[in-house]
Every structure is written in structure tokens, then in C-alpha cells.
Protein backbone atom coordinates (compact mmCIF):
# COMPACT_ATOMS: atom_id res chain seq x y z
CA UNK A 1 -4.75 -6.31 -45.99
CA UNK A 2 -3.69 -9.62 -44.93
CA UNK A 3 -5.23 -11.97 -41.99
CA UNK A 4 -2.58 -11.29 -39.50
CA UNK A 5 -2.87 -7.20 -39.94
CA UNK A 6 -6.57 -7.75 -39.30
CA UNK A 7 -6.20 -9.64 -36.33
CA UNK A 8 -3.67 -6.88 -35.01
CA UNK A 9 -6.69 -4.44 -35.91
CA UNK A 10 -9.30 -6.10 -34.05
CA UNK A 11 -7.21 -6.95 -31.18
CA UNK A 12 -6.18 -3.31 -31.29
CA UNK A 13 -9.88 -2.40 -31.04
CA UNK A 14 -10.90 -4.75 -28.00
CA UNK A 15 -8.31 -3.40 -26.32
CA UNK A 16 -9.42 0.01 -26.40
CA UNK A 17 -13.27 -1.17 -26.17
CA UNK A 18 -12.28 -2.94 -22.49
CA UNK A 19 -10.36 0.64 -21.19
CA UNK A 20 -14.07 2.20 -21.74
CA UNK A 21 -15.60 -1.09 -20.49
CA UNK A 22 -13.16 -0.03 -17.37
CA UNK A 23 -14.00 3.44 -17.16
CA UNK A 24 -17.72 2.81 -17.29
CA UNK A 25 -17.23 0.03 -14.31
CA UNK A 26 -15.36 3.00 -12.58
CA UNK A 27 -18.19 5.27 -12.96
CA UNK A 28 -20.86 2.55 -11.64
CA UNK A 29 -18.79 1.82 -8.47
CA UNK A 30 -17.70 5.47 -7.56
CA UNK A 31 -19.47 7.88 -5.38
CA UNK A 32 -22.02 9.84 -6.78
CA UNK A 33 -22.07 13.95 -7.31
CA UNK A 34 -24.82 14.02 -4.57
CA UNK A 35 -22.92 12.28 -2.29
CA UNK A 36 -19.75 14.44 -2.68
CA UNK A 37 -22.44 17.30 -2.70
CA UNK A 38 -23.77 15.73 0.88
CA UNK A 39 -20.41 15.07 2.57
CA UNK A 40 -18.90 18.47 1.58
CA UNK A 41 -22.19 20.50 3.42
CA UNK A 42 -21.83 18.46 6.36
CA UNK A 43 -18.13 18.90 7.05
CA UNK A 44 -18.08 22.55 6.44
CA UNK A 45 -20.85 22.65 8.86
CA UNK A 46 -18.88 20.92 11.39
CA UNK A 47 -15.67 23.72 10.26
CA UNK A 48 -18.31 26.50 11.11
CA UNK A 49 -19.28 24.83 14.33
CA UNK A 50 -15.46 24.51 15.40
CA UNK A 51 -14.31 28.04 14.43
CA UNK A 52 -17.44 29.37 15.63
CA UNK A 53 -16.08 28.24 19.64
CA UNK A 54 -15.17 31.23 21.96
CA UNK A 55 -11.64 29.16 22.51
CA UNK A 56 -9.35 31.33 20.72
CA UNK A 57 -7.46 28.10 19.13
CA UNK A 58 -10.21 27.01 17.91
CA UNK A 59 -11.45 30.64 15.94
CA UNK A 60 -9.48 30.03 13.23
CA UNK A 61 -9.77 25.92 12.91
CA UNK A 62 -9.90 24.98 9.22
CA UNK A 63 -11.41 21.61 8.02
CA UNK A 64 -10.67 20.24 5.06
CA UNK A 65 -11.10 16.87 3.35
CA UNK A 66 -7.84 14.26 2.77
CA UNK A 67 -7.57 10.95 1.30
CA UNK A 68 -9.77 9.85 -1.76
CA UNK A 69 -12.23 12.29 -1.68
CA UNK A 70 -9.78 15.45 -1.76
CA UNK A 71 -8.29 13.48 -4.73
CA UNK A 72 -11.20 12.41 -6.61
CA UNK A 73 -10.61 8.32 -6.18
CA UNK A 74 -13.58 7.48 -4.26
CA UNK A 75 -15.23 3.92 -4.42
CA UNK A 76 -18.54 3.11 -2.89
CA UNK A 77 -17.63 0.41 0.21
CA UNK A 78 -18.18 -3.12 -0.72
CA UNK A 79 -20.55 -4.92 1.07
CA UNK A 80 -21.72 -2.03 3.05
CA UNK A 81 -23.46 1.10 2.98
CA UNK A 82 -21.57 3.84 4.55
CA UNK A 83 -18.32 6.09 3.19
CA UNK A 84 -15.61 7.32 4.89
CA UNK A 85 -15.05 10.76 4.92
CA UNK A 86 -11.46 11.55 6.39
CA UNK A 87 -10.92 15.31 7.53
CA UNK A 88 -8.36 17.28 8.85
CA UNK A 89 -8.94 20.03 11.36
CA UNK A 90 -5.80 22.10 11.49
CA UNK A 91 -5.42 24.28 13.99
CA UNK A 92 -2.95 27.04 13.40
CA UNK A 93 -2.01 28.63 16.39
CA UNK A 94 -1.25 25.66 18.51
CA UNK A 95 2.12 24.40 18.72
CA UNK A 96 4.20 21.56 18.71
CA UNK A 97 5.06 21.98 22.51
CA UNK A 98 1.40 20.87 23.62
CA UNK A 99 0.16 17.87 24.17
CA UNK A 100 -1.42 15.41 21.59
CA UNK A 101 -4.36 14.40 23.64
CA UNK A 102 -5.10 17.46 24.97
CA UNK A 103 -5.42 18.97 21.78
CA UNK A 104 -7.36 15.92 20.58
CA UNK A 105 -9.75 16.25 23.71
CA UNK A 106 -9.78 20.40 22.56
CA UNK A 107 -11.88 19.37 19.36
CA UNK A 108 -14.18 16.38 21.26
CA UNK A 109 -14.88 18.75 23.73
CA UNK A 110 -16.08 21.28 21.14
CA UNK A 111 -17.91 18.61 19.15
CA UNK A 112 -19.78 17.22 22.05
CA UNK A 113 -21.26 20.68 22.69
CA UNK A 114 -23.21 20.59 19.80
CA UNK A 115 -26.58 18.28 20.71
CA UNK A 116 -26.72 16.84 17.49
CA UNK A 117 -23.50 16.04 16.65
CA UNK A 118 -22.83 14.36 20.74
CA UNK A 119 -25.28 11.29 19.61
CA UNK A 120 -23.23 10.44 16.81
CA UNK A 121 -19.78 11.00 18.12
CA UNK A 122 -17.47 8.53 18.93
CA UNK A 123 -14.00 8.63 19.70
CA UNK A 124 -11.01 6.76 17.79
CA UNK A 125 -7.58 6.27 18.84
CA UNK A 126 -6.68 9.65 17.58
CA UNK A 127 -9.41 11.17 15.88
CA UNK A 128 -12.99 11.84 16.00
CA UNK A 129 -15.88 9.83 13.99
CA UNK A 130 -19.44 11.47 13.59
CA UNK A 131 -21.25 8.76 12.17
CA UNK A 132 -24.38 9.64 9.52
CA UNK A 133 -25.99 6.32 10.13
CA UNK A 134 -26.94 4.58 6.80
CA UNK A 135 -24.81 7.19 4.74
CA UNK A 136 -21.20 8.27 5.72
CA UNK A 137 -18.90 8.79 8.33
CA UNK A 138 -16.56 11.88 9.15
CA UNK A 139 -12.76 11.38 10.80
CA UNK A 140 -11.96 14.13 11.76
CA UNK A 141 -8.30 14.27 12.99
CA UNK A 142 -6.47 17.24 14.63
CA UNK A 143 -3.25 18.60 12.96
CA UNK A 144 -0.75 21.57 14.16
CA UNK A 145 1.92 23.27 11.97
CA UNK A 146 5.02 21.51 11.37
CA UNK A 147 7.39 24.80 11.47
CA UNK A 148 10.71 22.02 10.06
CA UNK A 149 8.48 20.90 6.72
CA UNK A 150 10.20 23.14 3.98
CA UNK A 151 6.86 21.69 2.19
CA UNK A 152 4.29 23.63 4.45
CA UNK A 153 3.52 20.12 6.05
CA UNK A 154 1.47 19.69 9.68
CA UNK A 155 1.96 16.82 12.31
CA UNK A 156 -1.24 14.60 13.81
CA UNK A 157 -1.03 13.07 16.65
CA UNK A 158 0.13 9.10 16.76
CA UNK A 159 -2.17 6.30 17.88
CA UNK A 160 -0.64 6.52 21.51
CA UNK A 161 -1.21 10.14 21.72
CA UNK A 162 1.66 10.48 23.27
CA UNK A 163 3.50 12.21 20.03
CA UNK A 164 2.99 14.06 16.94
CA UNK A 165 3.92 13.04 13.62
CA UNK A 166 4.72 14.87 10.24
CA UNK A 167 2.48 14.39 7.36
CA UNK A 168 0.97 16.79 4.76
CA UNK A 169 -2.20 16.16 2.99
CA UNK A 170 -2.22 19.32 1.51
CA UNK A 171 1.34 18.57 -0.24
CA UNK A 172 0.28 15.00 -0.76
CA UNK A 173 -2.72 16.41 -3.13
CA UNK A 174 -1.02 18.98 -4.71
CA UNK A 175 1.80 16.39 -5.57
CA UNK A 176 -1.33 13.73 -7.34
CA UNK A 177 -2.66 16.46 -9.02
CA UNK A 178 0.61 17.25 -10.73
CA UNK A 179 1.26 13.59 -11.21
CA UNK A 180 -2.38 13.04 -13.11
CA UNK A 181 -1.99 16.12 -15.13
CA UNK A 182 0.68 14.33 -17.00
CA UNK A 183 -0.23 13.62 -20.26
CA UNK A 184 0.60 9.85 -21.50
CA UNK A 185 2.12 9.40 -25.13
CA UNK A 186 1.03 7.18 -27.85
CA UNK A 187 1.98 5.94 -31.22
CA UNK A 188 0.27 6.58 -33.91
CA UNK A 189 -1.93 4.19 -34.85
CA UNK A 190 -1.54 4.25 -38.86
CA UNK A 191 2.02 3.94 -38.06
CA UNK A 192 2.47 1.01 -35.23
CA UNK A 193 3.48 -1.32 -37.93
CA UNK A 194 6.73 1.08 -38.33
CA UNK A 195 7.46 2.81 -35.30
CA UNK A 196 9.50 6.48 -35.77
CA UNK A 197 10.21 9.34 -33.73
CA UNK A 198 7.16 11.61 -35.74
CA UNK A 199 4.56 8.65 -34.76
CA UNK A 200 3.65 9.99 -31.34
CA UNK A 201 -0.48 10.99 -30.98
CA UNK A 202 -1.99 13.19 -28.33
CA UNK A 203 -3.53 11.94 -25.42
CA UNK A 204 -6.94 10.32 -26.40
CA UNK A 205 -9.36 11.64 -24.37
CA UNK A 206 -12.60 10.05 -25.48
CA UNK A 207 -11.44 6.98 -23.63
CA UNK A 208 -11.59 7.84 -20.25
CA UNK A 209 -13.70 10.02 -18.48
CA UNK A 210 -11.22 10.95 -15.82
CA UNK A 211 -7.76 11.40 -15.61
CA UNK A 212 -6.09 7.91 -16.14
CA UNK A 213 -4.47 8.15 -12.67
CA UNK A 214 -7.20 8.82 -10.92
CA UNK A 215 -9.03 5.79 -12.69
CA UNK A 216 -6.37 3.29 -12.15
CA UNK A 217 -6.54 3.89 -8.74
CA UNK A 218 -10.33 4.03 -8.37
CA UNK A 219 -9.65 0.20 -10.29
CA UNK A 220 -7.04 -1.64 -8.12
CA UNK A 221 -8.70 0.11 -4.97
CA UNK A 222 -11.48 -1.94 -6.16
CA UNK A 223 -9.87 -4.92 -7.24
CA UNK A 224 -8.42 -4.72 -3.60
CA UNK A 225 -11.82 -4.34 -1.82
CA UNK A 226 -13.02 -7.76 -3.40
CA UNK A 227 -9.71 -9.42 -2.73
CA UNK A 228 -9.80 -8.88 1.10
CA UNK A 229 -13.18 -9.03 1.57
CA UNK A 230 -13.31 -11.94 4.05
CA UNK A 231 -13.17 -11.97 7.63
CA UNK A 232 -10.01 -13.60 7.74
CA UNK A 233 -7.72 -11.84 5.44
CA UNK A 234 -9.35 -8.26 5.71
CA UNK A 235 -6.95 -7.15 8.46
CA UNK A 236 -3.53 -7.73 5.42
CA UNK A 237 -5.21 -5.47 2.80
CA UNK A 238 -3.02 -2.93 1.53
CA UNK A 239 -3.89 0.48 2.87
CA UNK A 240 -5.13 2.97 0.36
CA UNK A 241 -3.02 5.22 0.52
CA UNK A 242 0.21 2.83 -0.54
CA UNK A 243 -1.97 1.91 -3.50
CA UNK A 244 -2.28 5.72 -4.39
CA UNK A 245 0.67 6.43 -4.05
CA UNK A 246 2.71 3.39 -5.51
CA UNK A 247 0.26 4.14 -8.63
CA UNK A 248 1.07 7.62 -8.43
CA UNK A 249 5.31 7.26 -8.53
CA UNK A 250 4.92 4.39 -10.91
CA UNK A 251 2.24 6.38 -13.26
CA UNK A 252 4.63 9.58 -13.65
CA UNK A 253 7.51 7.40 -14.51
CA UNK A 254 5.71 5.44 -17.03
CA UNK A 255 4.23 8.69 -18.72
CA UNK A 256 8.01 10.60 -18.72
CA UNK A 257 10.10 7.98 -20.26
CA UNK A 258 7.54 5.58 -22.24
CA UNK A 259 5.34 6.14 -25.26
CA UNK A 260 2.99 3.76 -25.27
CA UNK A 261 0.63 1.49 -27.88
CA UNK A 262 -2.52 2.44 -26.42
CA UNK A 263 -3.84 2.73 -23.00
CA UNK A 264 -4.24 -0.62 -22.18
CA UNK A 265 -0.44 -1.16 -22.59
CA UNK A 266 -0.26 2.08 -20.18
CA UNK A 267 -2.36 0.53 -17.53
CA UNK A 268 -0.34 -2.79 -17.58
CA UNK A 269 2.82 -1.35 -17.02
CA UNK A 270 2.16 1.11 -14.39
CA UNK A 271 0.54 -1.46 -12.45
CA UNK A 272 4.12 -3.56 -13.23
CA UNK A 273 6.30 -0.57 -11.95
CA UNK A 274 3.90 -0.39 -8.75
CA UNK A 275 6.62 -2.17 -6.67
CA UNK A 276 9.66 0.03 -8.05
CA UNK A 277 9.35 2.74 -5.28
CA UNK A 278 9.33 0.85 -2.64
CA UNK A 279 12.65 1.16 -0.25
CA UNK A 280 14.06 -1.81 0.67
CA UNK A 281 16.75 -1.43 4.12
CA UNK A 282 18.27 -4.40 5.36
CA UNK A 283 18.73 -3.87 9.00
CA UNK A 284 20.34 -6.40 11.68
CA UNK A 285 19.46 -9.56 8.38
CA UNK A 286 15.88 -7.98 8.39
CA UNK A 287 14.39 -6.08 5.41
CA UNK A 288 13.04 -2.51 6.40
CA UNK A 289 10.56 -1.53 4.04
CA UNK A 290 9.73 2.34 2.99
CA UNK A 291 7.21 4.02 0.93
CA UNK A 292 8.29 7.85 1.31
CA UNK A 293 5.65 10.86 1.40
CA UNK A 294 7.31 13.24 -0.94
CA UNK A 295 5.28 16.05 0.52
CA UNK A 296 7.01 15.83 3.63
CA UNK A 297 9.81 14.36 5.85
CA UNK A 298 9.76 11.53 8.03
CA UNK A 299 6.27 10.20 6.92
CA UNK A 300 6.87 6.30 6.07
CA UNK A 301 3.47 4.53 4.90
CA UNK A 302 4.74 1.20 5.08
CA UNK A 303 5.60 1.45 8.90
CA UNK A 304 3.31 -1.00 9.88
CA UNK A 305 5.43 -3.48 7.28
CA UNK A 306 8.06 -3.17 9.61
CA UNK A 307 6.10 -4.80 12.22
CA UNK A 308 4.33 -7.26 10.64
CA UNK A 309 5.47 -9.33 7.60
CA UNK A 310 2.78 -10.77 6.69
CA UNK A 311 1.45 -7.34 5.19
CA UNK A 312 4.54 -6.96 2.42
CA UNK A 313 3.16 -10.81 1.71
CA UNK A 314 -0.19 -9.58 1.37
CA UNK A 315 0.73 -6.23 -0.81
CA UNK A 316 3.01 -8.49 -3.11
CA UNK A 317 0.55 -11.27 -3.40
CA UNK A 318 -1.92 -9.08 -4.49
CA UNK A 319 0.21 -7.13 -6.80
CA UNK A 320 0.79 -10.40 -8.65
CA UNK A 321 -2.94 -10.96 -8.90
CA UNK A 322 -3.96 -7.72 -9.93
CA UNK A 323 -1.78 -7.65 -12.79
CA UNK A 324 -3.06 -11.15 -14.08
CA UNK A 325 -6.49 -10.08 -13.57
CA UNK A 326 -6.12 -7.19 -16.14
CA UNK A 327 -3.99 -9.47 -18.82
CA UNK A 328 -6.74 -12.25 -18.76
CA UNK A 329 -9.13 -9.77 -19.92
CA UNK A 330 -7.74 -9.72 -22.93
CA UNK A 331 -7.80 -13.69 -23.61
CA UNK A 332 -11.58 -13.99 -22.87
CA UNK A 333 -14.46 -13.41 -25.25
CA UNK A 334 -18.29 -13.14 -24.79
CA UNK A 335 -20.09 -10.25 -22.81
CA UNK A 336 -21.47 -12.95 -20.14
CA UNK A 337 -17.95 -13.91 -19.60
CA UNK A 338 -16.34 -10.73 -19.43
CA UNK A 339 -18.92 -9.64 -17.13
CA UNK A 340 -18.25 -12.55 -14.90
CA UNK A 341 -14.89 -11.21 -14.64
CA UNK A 342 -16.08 -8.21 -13.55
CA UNK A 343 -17.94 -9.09 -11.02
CA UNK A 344 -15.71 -11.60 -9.77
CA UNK A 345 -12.54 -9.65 -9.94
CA UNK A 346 -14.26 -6.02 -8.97
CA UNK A 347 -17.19 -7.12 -6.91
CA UNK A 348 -19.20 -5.26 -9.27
CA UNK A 349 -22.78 -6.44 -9.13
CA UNK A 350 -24.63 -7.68 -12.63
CA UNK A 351 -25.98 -4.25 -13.31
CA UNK A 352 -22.73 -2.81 -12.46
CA UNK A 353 -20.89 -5.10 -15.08
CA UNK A 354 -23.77 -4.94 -17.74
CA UNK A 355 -23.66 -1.03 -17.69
CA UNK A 356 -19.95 -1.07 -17.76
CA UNK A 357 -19.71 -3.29 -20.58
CA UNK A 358 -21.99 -1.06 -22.90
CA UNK A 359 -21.91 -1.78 -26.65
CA UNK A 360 -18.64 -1.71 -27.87
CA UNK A 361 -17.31 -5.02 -27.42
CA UNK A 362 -21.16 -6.26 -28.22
CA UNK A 363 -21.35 -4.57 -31.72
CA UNK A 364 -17.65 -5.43 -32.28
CA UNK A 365 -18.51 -9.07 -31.95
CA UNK A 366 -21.40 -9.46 -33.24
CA UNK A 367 -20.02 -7.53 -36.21
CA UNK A 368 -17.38 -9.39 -36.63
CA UNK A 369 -19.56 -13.03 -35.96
CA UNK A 370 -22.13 -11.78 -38.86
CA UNK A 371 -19.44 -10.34 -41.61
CA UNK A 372 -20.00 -6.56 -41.20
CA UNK A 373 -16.83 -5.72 -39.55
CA UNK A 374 -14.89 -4.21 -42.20
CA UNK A 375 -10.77 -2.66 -41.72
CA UNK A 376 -9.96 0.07 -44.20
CA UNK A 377 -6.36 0.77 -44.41
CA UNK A 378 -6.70 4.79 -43.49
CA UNK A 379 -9.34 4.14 -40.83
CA UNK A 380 -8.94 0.80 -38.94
CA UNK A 381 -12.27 -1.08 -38.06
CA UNK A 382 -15.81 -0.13 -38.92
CA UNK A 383 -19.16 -1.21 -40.39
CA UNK A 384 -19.40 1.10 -43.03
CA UNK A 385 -19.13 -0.52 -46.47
CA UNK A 386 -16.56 1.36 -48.49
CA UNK A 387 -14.98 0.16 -51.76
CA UNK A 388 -11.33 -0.12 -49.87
CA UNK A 389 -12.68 -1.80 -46.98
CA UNK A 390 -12.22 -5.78 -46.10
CA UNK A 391 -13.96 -8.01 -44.47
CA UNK A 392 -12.30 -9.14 -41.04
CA UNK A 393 -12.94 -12.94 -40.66
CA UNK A 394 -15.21 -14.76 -37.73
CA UNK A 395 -11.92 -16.51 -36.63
CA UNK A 396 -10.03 -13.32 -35.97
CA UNK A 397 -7.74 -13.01 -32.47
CA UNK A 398 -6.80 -15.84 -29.78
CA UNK A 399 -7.63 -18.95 -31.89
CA UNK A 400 -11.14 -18.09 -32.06
């Protein structure tokens, strides 16, 4: 095997060593079980205190959860200690005749009768925050049935109370969930130097430990965190449910058209495609910009845009840096350095970054720095001497 095919092989095998590195930073910086565990008893207790009112709208409240923790794409807050918890308390029987606040005041009123929840309440513009001090807070925002949603959608009321709008994070779920069920398509790797229709593997599933949707967004919600961390630019960072959802559109389209080298490659380009579903409307020489809920009508998540454009700057800016931040990984070397990355870029702490990192890319390297990294020609890289084996040289990938 010649010098070139062995750099191919080793670069081949970093890349797939730095998607578990990934993974394993994901599982370091999301939620734990317990917490989930913890969050989930305390809102259905506050469903059971709700239903269990003599009001007759309020017998049959549901609440359920919405947002990241519905969908599995948690990540512990940076730089502080408590989790949001966003709920939705839907209330069936109420229509879309009564009045926002009222119905908003229906549920405070409730919640304010129980004595331990009425020293942790506080209101929000539309929704209701018990706060677990030290540990987690719960939204919890009203929603009636949208009867004009072919989708089974609900409306909540808007910040000024004064209206109700559509949205459906039931829909919105069951649409991700679809989305990260799709199974991503690779070529074979005996075959990559000749590339033919029959060269396609299954997904490989011993390199994540979630669904690669579901980490990708954990990542750049991450990535996002550290990147508008300070005072002064917090206020531009890019909601999280554009990120989700951008990642979702741009995931499914990647995985339906595209078979890919390896998951890296995957990564890269769905983070590239991000931008593709956003709707661009030029209006009076102004761009409109619009990022559609599918689940429902009418539901634009890039209003605010509209209003402000410094926040399309922001998103697009950040975009750009995300994308770089993943395709320098693969030009630096050295655990200490890769870990520096990893803190700087995720705001992972040095634990966080040396339990990520693990032993793959160590034993690679130092296999590779003291001889024993071998490349047979029907197995790729390993350490096991074998007579068909060869020796992959110190100097092996970016003039190293």
C-alpha cells in the first residue's frame, strides 16, 4: 500500500475518532437521566394540580413538555445552574373566542392556590415560570385548539395578550422524530477508492450514541451558547428553535439525496445546507425573512428578523463560524490542542473535553508516533501485527 493510501487511511480514521470525540462531549454537556427523571415528576405534578381544579376548563388541562426536552436535545446552561423546562398546558374546551389574558390569568390563578407553588411563581409576558431555585425552571404557557390546523395544531397567546397565535408542538415533535429516524448512507469503505452504485454501507451505529440529528443539534446549540455568551451580544443569539429546525430541514435533505464518506462529511454538509430553508421576501426594497413551522400554518420563527436586522447578521455570522469551527478540527493534532478547541469553541470545561476526547485519537497517535499503527488492505488501521499489514509512517496526514 503506498504512502498516499495510508494517509487517506489514517485521515479516514481521525475523522471518525473526532465524531465519537463529539458524541462523548455531547454526553458530558447534556442533561442527565435524573434530571429528566426530576423535571418530568414535577410537571406532571403541576398537570395533576391543574386538572384537579373544580373549574370545569381546567378538569381536563393536559401538560406536556415542548422544546428540547420533548425532543431529546437538551444542554446543561452555560455559565449557570438552572434548566429550562418549557410546558404547554392545553386546555381543550376553551375556545378561540375568549380572551388571551383571561385564560392566561385562568392557570395563575389556579397555580397561586397551591402554597407551595405561589412562592415560586412568577409571571412572564405570556406564560407562567415556577422557579426550582438552584435546579430548573418550568414555563408553563396556555394553549387552546386551533379548529383551522388540518395538522391538529393549538394557538398560545402573543406577548401582548391581546391575540392568539397558531403553533403546534405536538406536530413540531412528531415531524423531528420522523426527520431523525432517517437513516444516513455511506460508502463503503473498502471501496471509496472506486465509488459504484453496490458501495453503499448501513448506518454505523457504534459512532454515535444518539440519533445524529439529535446530536448535531445538542452540538451547534452548544457551539451557540459559548458564542453569545457575553453581556453584549447575548440578546442576537439565534433562538433554539431556528437552530433545530434549520438542522432538521437541512439534515433530511442531506440524508435523501446524498450518500456520504463517513459521518464527519455528513455533519459538514448539513451544517452547510442550514441556510437553504430559509425564505427570503423582498417587500417595499426590504428582505422579509421566513423559517416556516411545517406542523402548522402561519407560525414564522424568524418574525423577530423582520424587526430587527441585526439578528439575520448574527444567525449568518455564526453560521459561518460554526462551520469553520468543525473543519479546523480536522487540521489540528495533539489531545491538549484538540481539547483546547473544545473548550474554547463548546465551553466545555477541562474534564468535559478530557472525557470527551477518550482514547481513540490518543492510541491512534501514539501508535502511529511509536510504529505500531499498521493498515491491512481488508481491514484499514490497527495494531495487530499481521503478515499483510504495513507500517503507517510518523509523518502521515497534514504535513506532519
Amino acid at each position: 500500500m503506498n504512502n498516499d493510501r495510508q494517509i487517506h487511511e489514517f485521515a479516514s480514521h481521525k475523522r471518525s475518532a473526532l465524531v465519537r470525540a463529539l458524541d462523548r462531549l455531547c454526553q458530558e454537556l447534556e442533561l442527565p437521566p435524573s434530571r429528566y427523571d426530576e423535571a418530568r415528576e414535577r410537571y406532571e405534578s403541576v398537570g395533576g394540580w391543574l386538572a384537579g381544579s373544580e373549574n370545569k376548563f381546567l378538569t381536563v388541562a393536559t401538560v406536556y413538555p415542548q422544546g428540547s426536552i420533548a425532543l431529546g436535545t437538551t444542554v446543561k446552561p452555560l455559565n449557570r445552574a438552572e434548566f429550562d423546562v418549557d410546558l404547554v398546558c392545553f386546555l381543550p374546551t376553551i375556545g378561540a373566542t375568549s380572551s388571551p389574558a383571561g385564560v392566561k390569568a385562568l392557570v395563575g390563578d389556579r397555580l397561586k392556590e397551591h402554597g407551595h407553588y405561589e412562592g415560586m411563581l412568577e409571571e412572564k409576558q405570556r406564560c407562567w415560570r415556577i422557579n426550582y431555585a438552584n435546579e430548573f425552571h418550568l414555563d408553563i404557557t396556555p394553549a387552546i385548539s386551533n379548529d383551522m390546523c388540518m395538522y391538529g395544531g393549538e394557538f398560545v397567546p402573543d406577548k401582548s395578550l391581546r391575540d392568539w397565535k397558531p403553533t403546534n408542538p405536538q406536530g413540531y415533535k412528531n415531524n423531528f422524530e420522523r426527520r431523525a429516524a432517517l437513516r444516513p448512507r455511506f460508502y463503503a469503505l473498502e471501496k471509496r477508492a472506486k465509488i459504484t452504485a453496490d458501495s453503499v454501507d448501513s448506518f454505523p451505529e457504534q459512532e454515535l450514541t444518539k440519533p445524529p440529528l439529535k446530536r448535531l443539534v445538542q452540538l451547534l446549540k452548544r457551539h451557540r451558547d459559548q458564542v453569545f455568551s457575553g453581556r453584549d451580544v447575548r440578546e442576537w443569539m439565534p433562538i433554539s428553535v431556528i437552530v433545530t429546525t434549520l438542522t432538521a430541514n437541512a439534515y433530511e435533505y442531506c440524508v435523501t439525496n446524498h450518500v456520504y464518506v463517513d459521518m464527519y462529511e455528513l455533519l459538514c454538509d448539513v451544517i452547510r445546507r442550514m441556510p437553504d430553508s430559509i425564505r427570503r421576501v423582498e417587500v417595499s426594497a426590504k428582505t422579509q425573512y421566513f423559517i416556516d413551522n411545517d406542523a402548522t400554518t402561519g407560525e414564522n420563527f424568524a418574525e423577530k428578523w423582520n424587526r430587527d436586522p441585526r439578528l439575520p447578521e448574527a444567525f449568518y455570522d455564526w453560521h459561518k463560524r460554526v462551520l469553520d469551527d468543525l473543519s479546523q478540527l480536522l487540521q489540528i493534532e495533539g489531545q491538549d490542542v484538540i481539547a483546547e478547541h473544545f473548550i474554547k469553541s463548546y465551553g466545555a470545561t477541562r474534564s468535559q473535553a478530557t472525557a470527551a476526547l477518550g482514547s481513540p485519537i490518543a492510541s491512534a497517535t501514539a501508535a502511529r508516533s511509536n510504529g505500531s499503527l499498521l493498515v491491512v488492505p481488508t481491514l484499514g488501521l490497527t495494531t495487530d501485527m499481521r503478515p499483510d499489514a504495513t507500517q503507517v509512517r510518523p509523518n502521515t496526514f497534514f504535513g506532519d
